[in-house]
Structure formats: structure tokens, C-alpha cells
N, C-alpha and C. Protein backbone atom coordinates (compact mmCIF):
# COMPACT_ATOMS: atom_id res chain seq x y z
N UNK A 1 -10.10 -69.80 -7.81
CA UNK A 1 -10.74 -70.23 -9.03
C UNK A 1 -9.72 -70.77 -10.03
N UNK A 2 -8.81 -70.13 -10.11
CA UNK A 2 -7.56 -70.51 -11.20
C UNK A 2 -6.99 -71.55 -10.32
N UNK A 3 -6.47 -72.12 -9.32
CA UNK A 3 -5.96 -73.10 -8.65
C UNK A 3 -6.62 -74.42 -8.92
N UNK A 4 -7.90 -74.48 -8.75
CA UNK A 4 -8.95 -76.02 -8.95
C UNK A 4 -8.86 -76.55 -10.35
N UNK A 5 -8.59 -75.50 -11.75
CA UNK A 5 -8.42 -75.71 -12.85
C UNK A 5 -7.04 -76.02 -12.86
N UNK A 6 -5.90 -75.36 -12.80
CA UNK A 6 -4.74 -76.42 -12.18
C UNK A 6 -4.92 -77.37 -12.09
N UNK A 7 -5.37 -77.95 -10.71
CA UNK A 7 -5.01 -79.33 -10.43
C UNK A 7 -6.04 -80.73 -11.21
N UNK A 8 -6.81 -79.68 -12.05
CA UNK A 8 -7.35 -80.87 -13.03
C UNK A 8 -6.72 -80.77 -14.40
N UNK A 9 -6.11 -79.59 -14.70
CA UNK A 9 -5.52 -79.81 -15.91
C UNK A 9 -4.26 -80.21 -16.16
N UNK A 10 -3.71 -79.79 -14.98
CA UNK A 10 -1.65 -80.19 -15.02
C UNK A 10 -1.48 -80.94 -13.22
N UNK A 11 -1.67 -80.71 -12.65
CA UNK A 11 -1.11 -81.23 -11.62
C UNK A 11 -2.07 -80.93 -9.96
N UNK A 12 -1.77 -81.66 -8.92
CA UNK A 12 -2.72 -81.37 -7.91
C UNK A 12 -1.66 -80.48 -6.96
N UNK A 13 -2.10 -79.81 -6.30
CA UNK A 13 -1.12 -78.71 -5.31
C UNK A 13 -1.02 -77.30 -5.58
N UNK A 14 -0.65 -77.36 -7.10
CA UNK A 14 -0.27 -76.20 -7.74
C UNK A 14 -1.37 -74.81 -7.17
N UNK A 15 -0.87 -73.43 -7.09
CA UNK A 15 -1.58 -72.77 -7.33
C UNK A 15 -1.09 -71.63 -7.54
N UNK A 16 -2.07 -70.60 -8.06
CA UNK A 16 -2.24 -69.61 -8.53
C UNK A 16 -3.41 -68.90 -8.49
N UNK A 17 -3.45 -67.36 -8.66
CA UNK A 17 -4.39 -66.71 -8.61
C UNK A 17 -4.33 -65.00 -8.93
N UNK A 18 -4.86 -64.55 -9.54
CA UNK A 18 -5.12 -63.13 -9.95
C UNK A 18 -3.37 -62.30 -9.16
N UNK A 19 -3.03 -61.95 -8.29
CA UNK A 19 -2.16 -61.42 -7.70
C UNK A 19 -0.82 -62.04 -7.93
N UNK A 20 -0.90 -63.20 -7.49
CA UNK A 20 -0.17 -64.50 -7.84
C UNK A 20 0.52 -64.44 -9.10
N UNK A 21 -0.13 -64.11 -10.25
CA UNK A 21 0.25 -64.41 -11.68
C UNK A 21 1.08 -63.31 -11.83
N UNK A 22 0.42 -62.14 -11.04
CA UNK A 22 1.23 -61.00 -11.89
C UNK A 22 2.10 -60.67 -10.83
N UNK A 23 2.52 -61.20 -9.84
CA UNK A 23 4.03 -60.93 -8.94
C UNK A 23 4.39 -62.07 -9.51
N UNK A 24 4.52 -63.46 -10.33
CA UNK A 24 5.42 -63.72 -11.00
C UNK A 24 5.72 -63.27 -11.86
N UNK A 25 4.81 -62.79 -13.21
CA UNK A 25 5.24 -62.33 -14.65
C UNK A 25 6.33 -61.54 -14.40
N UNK A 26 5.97 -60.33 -13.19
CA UNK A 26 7.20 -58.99 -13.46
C UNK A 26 7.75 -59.69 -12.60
N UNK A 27 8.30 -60.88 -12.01
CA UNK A 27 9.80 -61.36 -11.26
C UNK A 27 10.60 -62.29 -13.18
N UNK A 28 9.59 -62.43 -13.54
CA UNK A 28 10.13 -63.27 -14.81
C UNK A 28 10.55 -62.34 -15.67
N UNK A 29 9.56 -61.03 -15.34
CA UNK A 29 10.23 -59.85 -16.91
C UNK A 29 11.10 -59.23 -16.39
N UNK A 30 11.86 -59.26 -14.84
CA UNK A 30 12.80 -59.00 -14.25
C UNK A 30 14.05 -59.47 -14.81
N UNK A 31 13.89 -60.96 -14.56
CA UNK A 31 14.71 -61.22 -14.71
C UNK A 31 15.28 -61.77 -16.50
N UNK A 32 14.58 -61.34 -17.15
CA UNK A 32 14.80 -61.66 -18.41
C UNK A 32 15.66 -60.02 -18.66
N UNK A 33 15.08 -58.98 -18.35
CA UNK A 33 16.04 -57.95 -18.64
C UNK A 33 17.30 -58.01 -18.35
N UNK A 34 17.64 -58.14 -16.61
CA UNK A 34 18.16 -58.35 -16.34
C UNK A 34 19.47 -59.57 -16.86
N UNK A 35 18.92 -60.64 -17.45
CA UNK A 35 20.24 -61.86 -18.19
C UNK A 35 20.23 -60.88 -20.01
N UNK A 36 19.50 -59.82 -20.37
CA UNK A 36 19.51 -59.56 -21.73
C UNK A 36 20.52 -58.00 -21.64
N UNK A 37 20.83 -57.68 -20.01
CA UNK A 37 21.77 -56.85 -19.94
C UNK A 37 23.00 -57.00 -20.66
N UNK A 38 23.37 -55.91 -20.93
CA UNK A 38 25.51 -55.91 -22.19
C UNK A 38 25.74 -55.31 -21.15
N UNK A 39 26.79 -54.80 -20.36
CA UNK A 39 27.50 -53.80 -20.12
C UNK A 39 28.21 -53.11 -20.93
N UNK A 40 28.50 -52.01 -20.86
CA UNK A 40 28.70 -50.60 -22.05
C UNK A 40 29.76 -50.16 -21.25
N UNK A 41 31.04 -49.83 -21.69
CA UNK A 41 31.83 -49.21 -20.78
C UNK A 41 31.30 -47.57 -20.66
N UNK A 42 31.55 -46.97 -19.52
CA UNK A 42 31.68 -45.61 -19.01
C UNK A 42 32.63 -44.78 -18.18
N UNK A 43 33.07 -43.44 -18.69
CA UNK A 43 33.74 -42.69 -17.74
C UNK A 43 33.26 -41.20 -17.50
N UNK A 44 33.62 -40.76 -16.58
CA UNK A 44 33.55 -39.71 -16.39
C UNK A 44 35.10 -39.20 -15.04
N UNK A 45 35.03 -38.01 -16.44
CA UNK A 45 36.38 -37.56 -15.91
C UNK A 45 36.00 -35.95 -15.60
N UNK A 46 36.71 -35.82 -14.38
CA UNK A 46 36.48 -34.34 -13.61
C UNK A 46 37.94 -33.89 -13.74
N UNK A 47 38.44 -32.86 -14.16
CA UNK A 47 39.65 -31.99 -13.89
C UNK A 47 39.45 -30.22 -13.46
N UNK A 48 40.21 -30.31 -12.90
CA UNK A 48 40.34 -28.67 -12.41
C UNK A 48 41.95 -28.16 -12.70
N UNK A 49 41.83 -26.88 -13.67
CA UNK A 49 42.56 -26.10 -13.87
C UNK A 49 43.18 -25.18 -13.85
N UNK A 50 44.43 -25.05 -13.86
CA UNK A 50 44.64 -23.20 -13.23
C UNK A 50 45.84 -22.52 -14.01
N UNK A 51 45.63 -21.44 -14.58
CA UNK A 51 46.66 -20.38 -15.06
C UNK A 51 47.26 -18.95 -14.83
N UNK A 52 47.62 -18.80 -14.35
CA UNK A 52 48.48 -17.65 -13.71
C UNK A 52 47.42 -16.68 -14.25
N UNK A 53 47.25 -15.71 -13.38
CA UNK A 53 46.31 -14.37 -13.37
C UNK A 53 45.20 -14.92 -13.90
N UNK A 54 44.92 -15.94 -13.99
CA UNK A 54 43.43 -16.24 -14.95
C UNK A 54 42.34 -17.27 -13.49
N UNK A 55 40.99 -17.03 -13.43
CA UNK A 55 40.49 -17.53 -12.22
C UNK A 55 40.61 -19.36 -12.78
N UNK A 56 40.13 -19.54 -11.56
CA UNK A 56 40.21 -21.01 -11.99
C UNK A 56 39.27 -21.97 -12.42
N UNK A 57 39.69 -23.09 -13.21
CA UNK A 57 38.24 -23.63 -14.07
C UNK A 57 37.88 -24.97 -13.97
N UNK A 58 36.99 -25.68 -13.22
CA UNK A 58 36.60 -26.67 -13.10
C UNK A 58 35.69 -27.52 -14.30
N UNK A 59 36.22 -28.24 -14.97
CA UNK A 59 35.16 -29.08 -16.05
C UNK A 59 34.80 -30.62 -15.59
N UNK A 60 33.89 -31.07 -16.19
CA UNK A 60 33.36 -31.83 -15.96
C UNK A 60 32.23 -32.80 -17.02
């Protein structure tokens, strides 16, 4: 139904349809997040510690 209105309003070939529309929108709102990504730096640091007579202590 949405395809025949297509090809009389913009162009002949084209199509689209109910399913159609919305596996493009979320490939388009994909990829708009995706180019509106920053990268943020991150670390994570693990050490393990140890002191004479004292048990030992892993942080994280």
C-alpha cells in the first residue's frame, strides 16, 4: 500500500512498507548514536598487596 503511493508521488521502483520503515528508522537511529558517540577515557587498575604478618589484600 505505501509502495504504489511512492511511485506516484516521488519516484517508480521505490518501496516500502510497514516492517520496511521501521528496520530502517532503528538502522538510521543506529547509526546516528553511533557518529554522536565522544569517547571518555577509562581505567581500571587492580593491585595486590602484602605486609609482613598482615594477610594479604587485593583492591580493585
Amino acid at each position: 500500500m505505501v509502495s504504489p503511493l511512492l511511485w506516484k508521488k516521488i519516484a517508480r521502483g521505490l518501496s516500502a512498507g510497514r516492517v520496511q520503515s521501521v528496520a530502517v528508522r532503528l538502522v538510521v537511529e543506529r547509526e546516528r548514536e553511533i557518529k554522536a558517540f565522544v569517547p571518555e577515557e577509562y581505567w581500571e587498575v587492580d593491585a595486590s598487596t602484602t605486609r609482613r604478618a598482615v594477610t594479604p589484600c587485593r583492591c580493585r
